[in-house]
Protein backbone atom coordinates (compact mmCIF):
# COMPACT_ATOMS: atom_id res chain seq x y z
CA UNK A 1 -5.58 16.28 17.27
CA UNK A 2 -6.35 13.98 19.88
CA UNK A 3 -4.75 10.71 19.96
CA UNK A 4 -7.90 8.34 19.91
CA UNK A 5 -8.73 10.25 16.45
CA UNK A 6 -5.48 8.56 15.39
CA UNK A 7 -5.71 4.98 14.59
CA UNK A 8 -2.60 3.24 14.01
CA UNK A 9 -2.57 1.93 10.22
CA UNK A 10 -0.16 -0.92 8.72
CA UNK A 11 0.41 -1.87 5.28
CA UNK A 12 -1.56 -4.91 4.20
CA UNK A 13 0.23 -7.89 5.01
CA UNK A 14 -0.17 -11.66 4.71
CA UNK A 15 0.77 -14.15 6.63
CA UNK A 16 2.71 -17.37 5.64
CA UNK A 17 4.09 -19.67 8.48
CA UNK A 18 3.89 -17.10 11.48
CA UNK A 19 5.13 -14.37 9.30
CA UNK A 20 3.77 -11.07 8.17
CA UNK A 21 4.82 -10.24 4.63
CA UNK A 22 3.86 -7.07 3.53
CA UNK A 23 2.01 -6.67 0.39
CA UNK A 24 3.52 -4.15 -1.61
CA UNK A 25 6.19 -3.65 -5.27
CA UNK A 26 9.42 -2.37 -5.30
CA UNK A 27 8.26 1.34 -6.32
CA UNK A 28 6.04 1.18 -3.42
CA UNK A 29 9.53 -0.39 -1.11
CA UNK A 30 11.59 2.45 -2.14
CA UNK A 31 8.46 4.70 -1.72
CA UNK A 32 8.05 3.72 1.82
CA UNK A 33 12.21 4.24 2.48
CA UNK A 34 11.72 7.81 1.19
CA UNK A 35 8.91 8.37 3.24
CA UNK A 36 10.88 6.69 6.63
CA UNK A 37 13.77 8.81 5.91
CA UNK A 38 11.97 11.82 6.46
CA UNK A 39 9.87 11.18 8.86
CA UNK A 40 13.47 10.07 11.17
CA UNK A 41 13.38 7.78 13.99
CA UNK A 42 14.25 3.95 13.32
CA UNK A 43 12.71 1.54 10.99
CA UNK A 44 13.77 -2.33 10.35
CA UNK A 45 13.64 -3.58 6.97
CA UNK A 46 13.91 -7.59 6.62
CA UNK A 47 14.27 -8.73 2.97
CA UNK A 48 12.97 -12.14 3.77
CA UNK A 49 13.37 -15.17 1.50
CA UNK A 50 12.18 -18.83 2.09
CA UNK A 51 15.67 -19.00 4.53
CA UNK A 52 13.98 -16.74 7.16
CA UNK A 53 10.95 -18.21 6.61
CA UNK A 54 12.16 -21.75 8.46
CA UNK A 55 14.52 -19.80 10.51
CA UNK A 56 11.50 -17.92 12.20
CA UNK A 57 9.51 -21.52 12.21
CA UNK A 58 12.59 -23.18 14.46
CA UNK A 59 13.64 -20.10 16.23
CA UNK A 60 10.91 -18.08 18.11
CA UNK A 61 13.38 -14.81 18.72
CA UNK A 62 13.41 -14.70 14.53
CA UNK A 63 9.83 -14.84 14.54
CA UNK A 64 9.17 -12.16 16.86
CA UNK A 65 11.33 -9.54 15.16
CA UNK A 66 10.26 -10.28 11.74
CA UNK A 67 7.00 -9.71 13.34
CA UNK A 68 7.70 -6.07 14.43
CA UNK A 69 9.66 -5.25 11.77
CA UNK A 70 8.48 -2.38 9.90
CA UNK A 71 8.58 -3.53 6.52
CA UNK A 72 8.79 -7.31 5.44
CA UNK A 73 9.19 -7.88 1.94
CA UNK A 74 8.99 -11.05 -0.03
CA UNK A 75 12.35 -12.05 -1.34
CA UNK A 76 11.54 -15.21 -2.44
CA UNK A 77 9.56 -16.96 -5.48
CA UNK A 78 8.56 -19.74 -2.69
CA UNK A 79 6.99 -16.76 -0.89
CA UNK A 80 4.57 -15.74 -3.67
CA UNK A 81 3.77 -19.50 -3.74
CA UNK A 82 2.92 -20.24 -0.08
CA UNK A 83 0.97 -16.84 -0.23
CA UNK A 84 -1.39 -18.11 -3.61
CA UNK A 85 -1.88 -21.35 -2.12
CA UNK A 86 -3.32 -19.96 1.02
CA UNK A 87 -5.44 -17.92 -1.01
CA UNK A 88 -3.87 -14.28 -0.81
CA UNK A 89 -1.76 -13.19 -3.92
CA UNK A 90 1.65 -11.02 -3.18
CA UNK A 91 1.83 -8.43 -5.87
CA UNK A 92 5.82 -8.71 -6.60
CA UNK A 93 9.03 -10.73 -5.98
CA UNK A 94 10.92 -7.41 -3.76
CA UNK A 95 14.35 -8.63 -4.02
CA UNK A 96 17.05 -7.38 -2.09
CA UNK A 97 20.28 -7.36 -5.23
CA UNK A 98 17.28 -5.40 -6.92
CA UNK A 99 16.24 -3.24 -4.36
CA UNK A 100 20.13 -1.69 -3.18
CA UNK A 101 20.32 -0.73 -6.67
CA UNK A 102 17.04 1.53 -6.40
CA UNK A 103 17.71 2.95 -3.07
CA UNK A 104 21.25 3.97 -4.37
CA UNK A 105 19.24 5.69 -7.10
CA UNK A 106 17.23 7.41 -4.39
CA UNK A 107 20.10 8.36 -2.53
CA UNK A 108 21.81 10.57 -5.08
CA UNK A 109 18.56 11.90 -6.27
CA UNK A 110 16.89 13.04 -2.64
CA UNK A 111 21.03 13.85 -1.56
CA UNK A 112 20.41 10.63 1.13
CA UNK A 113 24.06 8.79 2.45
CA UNK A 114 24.57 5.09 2.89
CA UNK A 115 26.58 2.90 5.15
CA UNK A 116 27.64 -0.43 4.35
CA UNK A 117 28.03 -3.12 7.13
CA UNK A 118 29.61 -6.37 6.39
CA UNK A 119 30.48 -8.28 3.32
CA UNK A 120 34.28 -8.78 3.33
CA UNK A 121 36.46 -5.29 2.71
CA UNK A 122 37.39 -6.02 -1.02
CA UNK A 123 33.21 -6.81 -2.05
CA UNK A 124 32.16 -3.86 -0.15
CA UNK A 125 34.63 -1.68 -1.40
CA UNK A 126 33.74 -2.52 -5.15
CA UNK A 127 30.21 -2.47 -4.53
CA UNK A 128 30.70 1.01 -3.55
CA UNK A 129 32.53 2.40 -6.00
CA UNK A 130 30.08 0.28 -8.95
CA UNK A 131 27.09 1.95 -7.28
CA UNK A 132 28.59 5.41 -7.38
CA UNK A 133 29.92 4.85 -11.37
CA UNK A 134 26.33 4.30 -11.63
CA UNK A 135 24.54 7.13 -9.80
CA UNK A 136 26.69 9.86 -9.65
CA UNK A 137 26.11 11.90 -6.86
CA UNK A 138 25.74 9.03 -4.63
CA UNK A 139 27.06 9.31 -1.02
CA UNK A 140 28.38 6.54 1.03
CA UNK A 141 28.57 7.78 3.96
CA UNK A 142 30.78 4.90 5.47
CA UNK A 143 31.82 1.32 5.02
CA UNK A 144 32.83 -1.55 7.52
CA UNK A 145 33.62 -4.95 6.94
CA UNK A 146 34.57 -6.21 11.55
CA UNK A 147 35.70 -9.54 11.92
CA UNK A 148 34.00 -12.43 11.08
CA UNK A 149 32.35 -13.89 14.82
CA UNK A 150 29.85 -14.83 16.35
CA UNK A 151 27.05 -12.52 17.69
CA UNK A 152 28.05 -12.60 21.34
CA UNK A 153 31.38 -11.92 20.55
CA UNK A 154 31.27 -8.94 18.41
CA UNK A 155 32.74 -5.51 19.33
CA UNK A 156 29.36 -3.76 18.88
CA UNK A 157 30.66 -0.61 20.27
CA UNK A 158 33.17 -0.34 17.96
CA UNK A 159 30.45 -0.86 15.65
CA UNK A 160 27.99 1.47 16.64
CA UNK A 161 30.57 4.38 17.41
CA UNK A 162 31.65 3.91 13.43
CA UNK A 163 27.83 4.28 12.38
CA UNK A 164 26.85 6.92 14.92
CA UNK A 165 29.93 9.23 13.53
CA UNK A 166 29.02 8.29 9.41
CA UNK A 167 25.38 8.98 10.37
CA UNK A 168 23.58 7.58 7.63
CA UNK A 169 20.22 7.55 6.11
CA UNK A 170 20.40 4.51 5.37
CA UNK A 171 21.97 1.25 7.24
CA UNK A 172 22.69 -1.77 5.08
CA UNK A 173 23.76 -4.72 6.82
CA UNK A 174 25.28 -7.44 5.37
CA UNK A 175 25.79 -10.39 7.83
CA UNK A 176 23.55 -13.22 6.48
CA UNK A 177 20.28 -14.39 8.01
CA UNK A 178 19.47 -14.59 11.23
CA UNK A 179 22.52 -12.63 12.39
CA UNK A 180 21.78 -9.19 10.87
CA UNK A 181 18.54 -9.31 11.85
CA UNK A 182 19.16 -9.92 15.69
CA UNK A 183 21.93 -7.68 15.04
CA UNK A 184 19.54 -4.75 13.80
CA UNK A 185 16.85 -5.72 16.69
CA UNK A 186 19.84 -6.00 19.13
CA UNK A 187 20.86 -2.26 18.77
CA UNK A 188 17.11 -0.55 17.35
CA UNK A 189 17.20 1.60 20.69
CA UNK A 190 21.20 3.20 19.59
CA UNK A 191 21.07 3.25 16.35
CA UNK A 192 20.02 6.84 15.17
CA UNK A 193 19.53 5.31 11.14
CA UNK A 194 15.99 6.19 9.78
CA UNK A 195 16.44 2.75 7.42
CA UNK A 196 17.77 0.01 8.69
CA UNK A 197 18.00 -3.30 5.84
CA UNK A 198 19.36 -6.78 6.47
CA UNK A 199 20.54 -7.17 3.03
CA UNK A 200 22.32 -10.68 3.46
CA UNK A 201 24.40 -11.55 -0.41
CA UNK A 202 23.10 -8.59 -2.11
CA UNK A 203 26.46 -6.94 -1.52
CA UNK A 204 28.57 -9.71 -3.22
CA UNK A 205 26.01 -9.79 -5.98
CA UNK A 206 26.57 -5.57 -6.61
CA UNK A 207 30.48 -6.16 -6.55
CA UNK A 208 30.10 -8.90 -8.76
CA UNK A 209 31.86 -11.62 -6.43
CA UNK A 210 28.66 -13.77 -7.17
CA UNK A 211 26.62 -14.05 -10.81
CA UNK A 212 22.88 -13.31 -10.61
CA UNK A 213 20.94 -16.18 -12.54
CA UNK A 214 19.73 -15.52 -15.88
CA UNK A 215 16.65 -13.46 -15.60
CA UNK A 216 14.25 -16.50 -17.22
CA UNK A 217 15.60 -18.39 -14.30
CA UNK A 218 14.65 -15.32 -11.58
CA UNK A 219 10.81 -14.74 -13.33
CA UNK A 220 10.42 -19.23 -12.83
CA UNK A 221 11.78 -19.30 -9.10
CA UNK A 222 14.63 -21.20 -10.78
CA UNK A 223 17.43 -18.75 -9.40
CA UNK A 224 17.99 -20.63 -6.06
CA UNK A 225 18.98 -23.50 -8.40
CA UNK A 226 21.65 -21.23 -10.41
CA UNK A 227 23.06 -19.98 -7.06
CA UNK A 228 23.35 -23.71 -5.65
CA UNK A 229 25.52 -24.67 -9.13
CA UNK A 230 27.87 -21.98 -7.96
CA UNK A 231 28.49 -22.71 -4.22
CA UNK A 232 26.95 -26.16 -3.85
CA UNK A 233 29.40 -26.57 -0.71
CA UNK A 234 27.63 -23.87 0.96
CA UNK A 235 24.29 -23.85 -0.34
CA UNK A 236 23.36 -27.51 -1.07
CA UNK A 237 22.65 -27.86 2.44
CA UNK A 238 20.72 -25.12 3.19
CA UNK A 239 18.41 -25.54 0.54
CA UNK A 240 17.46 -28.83 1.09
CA UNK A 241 16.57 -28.10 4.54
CA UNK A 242 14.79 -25.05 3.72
CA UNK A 243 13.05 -27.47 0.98
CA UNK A 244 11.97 -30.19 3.43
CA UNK A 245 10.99 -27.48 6.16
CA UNK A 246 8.58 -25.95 4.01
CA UNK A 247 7.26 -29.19 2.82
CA UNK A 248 6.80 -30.00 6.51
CA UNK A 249 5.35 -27.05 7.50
CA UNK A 250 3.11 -25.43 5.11
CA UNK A 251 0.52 -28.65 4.85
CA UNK A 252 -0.27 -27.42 8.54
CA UNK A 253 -1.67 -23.80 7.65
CA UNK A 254 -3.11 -25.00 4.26
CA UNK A 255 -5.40 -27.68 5.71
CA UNK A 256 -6.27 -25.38 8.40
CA UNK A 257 -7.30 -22.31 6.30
CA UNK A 258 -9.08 -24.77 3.82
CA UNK A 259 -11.22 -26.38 6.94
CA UNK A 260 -12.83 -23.19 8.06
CA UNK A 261 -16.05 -23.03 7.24
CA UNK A 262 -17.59 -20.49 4.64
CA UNK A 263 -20.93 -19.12 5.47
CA UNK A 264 -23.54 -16.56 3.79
CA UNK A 265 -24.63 -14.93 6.96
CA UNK A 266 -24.73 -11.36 8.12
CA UNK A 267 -21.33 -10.45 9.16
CA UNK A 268 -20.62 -7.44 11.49
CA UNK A 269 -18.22 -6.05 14.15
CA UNK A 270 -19.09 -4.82 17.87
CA UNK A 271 -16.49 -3.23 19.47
CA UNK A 272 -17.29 -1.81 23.27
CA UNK A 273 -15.13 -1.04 26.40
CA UNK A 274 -15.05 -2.30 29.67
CA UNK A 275 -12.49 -0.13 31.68
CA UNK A 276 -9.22 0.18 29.95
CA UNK A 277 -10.39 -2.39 27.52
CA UNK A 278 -11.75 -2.73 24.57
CA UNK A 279 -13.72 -5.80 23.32
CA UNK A 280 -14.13 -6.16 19.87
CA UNK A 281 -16.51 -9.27 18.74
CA UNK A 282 -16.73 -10.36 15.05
CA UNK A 283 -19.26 -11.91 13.62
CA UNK A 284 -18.88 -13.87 10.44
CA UNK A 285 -15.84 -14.07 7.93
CA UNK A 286 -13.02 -11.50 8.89
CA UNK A 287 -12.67 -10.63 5.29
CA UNK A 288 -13.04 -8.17 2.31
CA UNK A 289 -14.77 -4.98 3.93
CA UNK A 290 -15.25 -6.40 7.70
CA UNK A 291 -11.26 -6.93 8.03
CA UNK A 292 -10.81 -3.12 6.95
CA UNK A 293 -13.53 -2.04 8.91
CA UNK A 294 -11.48 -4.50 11.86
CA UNK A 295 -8.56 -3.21 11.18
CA UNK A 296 -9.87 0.62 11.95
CA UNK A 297 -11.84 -0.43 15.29
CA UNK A 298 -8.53 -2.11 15.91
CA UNK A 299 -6.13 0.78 15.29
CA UNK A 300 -8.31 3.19 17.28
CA UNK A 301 -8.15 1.01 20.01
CA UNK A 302 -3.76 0.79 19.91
CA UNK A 303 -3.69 4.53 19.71
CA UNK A 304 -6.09 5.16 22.70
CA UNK A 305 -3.53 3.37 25.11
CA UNK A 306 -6.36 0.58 25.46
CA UNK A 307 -5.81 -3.59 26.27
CA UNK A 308 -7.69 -5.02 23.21
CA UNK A 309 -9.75 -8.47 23.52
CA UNK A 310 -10.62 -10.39 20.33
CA UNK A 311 -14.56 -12.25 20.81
CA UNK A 312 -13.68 -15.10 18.39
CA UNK A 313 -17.02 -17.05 19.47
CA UNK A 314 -19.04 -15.97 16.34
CA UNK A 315 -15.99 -16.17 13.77
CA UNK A 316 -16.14 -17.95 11.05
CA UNK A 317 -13.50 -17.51 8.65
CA UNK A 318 -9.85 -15.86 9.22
CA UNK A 319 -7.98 -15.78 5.88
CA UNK A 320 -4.31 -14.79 5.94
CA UNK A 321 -4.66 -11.65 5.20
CA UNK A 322 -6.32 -11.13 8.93
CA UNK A 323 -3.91 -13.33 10.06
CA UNK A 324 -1.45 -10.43 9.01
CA UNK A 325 -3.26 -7.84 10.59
CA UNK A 326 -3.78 -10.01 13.54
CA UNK A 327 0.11 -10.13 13.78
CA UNK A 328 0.44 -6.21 13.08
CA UNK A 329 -1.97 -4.94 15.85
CA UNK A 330 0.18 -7.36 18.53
CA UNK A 331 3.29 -5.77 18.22
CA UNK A 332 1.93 -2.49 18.05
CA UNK A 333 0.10 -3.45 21.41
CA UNK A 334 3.02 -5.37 23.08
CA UNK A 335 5.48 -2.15 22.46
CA UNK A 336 2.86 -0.11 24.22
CA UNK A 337 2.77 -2.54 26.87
CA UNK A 338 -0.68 -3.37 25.82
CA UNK A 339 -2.32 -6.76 26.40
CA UNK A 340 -4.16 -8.30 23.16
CA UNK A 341 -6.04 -11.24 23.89
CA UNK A 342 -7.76 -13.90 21.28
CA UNK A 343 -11.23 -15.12 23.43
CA UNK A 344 -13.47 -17.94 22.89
CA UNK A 345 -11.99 -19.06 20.07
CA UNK A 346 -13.60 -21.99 18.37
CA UNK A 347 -12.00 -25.30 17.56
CA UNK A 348 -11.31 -24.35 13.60
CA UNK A 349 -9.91 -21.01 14.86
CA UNK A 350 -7.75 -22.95 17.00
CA UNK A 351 -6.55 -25.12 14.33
CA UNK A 352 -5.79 -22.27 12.09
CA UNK A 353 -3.16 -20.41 15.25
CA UNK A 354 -2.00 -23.46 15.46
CA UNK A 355 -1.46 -25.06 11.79
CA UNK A 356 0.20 -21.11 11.29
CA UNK A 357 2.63 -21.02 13.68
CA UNK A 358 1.28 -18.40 15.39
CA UNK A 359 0.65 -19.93 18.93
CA UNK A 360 3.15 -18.15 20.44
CA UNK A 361 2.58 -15.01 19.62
CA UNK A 362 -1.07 -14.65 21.25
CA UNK A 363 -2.47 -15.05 24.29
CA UNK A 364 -5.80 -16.86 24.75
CA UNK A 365 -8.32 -17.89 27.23
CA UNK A 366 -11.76 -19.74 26.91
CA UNK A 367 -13.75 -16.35 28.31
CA UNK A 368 -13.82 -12.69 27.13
CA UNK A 369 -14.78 -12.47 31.28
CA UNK A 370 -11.11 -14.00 31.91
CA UNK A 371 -9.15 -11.66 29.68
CA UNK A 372 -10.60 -8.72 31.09
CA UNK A 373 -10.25 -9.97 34.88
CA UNK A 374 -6.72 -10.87 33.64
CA UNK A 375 -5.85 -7.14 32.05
CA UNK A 376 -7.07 -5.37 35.22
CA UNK A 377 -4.93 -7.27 37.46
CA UNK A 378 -1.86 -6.51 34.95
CA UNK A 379 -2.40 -3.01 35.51
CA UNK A 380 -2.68 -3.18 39.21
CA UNK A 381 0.37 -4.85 39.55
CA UNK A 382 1.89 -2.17 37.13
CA UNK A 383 0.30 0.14 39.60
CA UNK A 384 1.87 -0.98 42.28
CA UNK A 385 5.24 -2.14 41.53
CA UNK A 386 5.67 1.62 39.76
CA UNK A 387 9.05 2.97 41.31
CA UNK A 388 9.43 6.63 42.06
CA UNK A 389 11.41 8.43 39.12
CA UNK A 390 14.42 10.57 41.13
CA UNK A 391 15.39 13.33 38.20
CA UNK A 392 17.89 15.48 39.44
CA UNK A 393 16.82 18.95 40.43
CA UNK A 394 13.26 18.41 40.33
CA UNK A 395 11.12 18.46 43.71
CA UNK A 396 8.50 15.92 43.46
CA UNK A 397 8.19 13.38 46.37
CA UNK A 398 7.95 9.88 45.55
CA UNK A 399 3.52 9.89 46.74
CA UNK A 400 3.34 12.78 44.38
CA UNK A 401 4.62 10.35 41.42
CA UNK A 402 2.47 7.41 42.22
CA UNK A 403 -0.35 9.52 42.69
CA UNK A 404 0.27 11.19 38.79
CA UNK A 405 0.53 7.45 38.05
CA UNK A 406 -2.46 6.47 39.03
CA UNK A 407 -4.12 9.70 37.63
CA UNK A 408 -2.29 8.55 34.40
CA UNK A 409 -4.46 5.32 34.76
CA UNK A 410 -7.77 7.37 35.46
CA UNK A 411 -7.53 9.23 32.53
CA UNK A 412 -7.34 6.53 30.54
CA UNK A 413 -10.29 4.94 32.24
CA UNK A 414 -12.23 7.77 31.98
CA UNK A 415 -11.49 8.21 28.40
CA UNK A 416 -12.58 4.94 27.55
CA UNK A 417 -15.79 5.56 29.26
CA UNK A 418 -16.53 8.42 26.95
CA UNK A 419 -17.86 8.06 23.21
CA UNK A 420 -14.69 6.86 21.04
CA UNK A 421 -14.01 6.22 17.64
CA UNK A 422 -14.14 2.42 17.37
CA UNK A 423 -18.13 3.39 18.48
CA UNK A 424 -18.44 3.89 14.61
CA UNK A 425 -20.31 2.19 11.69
CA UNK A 426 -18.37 -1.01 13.65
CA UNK A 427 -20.59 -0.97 16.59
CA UNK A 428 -23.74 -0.10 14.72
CA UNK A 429 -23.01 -3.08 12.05
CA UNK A 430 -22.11 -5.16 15.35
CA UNK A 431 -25.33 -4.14 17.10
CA UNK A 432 -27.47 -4.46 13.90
CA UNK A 433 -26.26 -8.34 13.63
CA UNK A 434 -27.14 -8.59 17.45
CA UNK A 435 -30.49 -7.27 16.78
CA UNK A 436 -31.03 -9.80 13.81
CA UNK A 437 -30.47 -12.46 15.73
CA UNK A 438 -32.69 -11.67 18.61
């Protein structure tokens, strides 16, 4: 099948403060693990509470990898919160203690092998063996507990070597947030692991090192007050700055989403190409039916190979859910070495980046003319800064490579001057709104 017939889908996700939580329940978490572990290659789980949450806010490398992480799940009553104020429900608390549990389950029912990284020797040891009593049949395929140091000064080969020879299904790490997750991000391109989790406490929790909170107090978001009884040297501090970062913070994308204004016109999507471009305009609220239809256009687009530019001009409502997908189709395009641009956007679309912390992650200009004068230069300077490839026993003179480079680039070109998916129901719904207003 060709690869323009294959649009690149996402879970549903919404956004709260710059991150994309994914929408989904636990069975539909451990559903998505099973599904991961056979398909192979490397996937990054982030169990993410209210912690990583202000960690991402303060620390732009934490935002960036919780954005292109494959699954991020809300671990966090305050997460469910921020999401219902904003105006897009999560279905389910995911938590992590909860979820090792269930993947342990999996493991000895699918045959599937764990490895444990971090927690101290004596917690990870009992976890193990409590998990096992539990599911007989389960596997742990290895356990580690290295010394307790910073990230810089780790012995990561030591590390990797111990994983590589275990080789797991599934990876949990168990450093603490936002050191497992750079840890994870650090080594994605080594580690052969299907699943990879940053599982923070939930290790201390299994061996029973640490009590869980009654489960009246887990159901009323009460449980970060039960924990902070117990280790209120450790915890006290981090949860009143995690309390007065949210309070800071969240105002911003609130009064932003709630200023947009809500119109009953026609709404509608146009997507066409210019070059290796595509421009996709969108007309209206980027909601309900348009965002899937968006979302589609959008996809096509990724898996084509193409530089996508957003026509904000006409837009007038982006609820967090887009925001999400917004999020989801940049990563996708910046590890293709894609450009995504946001164009024209208008003052209340600029408040709303803004207000979600998501300035960084975009790039804008005041033209759709710009961004595509912009991408073509990009990919003439890819062009031409292209280095021969010398492979060893192979024939091909450096003009012959730059010449398949640049037929690489005409193909691509001439693909996107041919009839393509996103010139679907999109563009006629796009062309019909044009037509409406002429």
């Amino acid at each position: 099948m060709d690869l323009c017939h294959m649009p690149t889908t996402h879970p549903a996700t919404v956004a709260v403060l710059g991150v994309p939580f994914h929408n989904v329940t636990m069975d539909e978490t451990v559903a998505y693990v099973d599904e991961k572990i056979r398909s192979r290659g490397f996937h990054q789980i982030a169990t993410a509470n209210l912690d990583f949450l202000i960690h991402s806010v303060r620390d732009p490398e934490m935002q960036e990898i919780l954005c292109t992480c494959d699954l991020v799940i809300p671990d966090g009553m305050p997460i469910l919160w921020g999401a219902k104020l904003l105006g897009s429900s999560l279905k389910q608390r995911v938590c992590g203690v909860d979820l090792v549990p269930r993947l342990a389950e999996l493991c000895a029912r699918e045959d599937y092998s764990m490895f444990f990284l971090g927690a101290s020797e004596a917690n990870s040891a009992r976890a193990a063996e409590k998990l096992k009593e539990r599911f007989p049949g389960l596997r742990i395929a290895g356990r580690y507990s290295p010394p307790v140091a910073p990230l810089e000064k780790m012995n990561h080969e030591d590390i990797l070597r111990r994983i590589e020879r275990a080789s797991p299904d599934i990876l949990l790490v168990a450093m603490g947030n936002p050191k497992q997750e750079k840890w994870l991000a650090m080594h994605r391109h080594r580690l052969n692991v299907p699943v990879c989790i940053g599982v923070g406490g939930s290790i201390d929790f299994i061996a029973g090192a640490v009590r869980r909170a009654p489960r009246w107090m887990q159901k009323t978001g009460l449980e970060w007050l039960f924990r902070m009884l117990q280790e209120p040297g450790r915890l006290v501090q981090r949860y009143l700055g995690d309390a007065v970062g949210f309070a800071r913070y969240m105002p911003g994308q609130y009064m932003a989403m709630a200023m947009q204004p809500r119109r009953r016109t026609k709404a509608g999507i146009f997507a066409e190409h210019t070059g290796n471009s595509c421009v996709i305009s969108v007309y209206g609220d980027l909601s309900g039916e348009l965002l899937e239809e968006f979302r589609a256009s959008a996809g096509a687009a990724v898996a084509c190979g193409m530089n996508l530019i957003l026509n904000l001009s006409q837009t007038h409502y982006i609820g967090p859910d887009a925001l999400g997908a917004l999020i989801a189709i940049g990563a996708d395009l910046r590890a293709r070495q894609s450009q995504f641009w946001l164009a024209e956007m208008r003052p209340h679309v600029q408040r709303l980046i803004n207000g979600s912390r998501l300035a960084g992650l975009f790039m804008t200009t005041s033209s759709v003319g710009d961004a595509l004068q912009r991408t073509e230069r990009a990919e003439l300077r890819m062009v031409q800064t292209a280095q021969p490839m010398h492979i060893p026993g192979e024939t091909e003179s450096p003009v012959q490579v730059r010449v398949e480079l640049l037929q690489d680039v005409c193909r691509k070109v001439g693909a996107a001057n041919t009839p393509s998916p996103f010139e679907t129901p999109a563009q006629e719904s796009g062309m019909a709104y044009q037509n409406s207003l002429s």
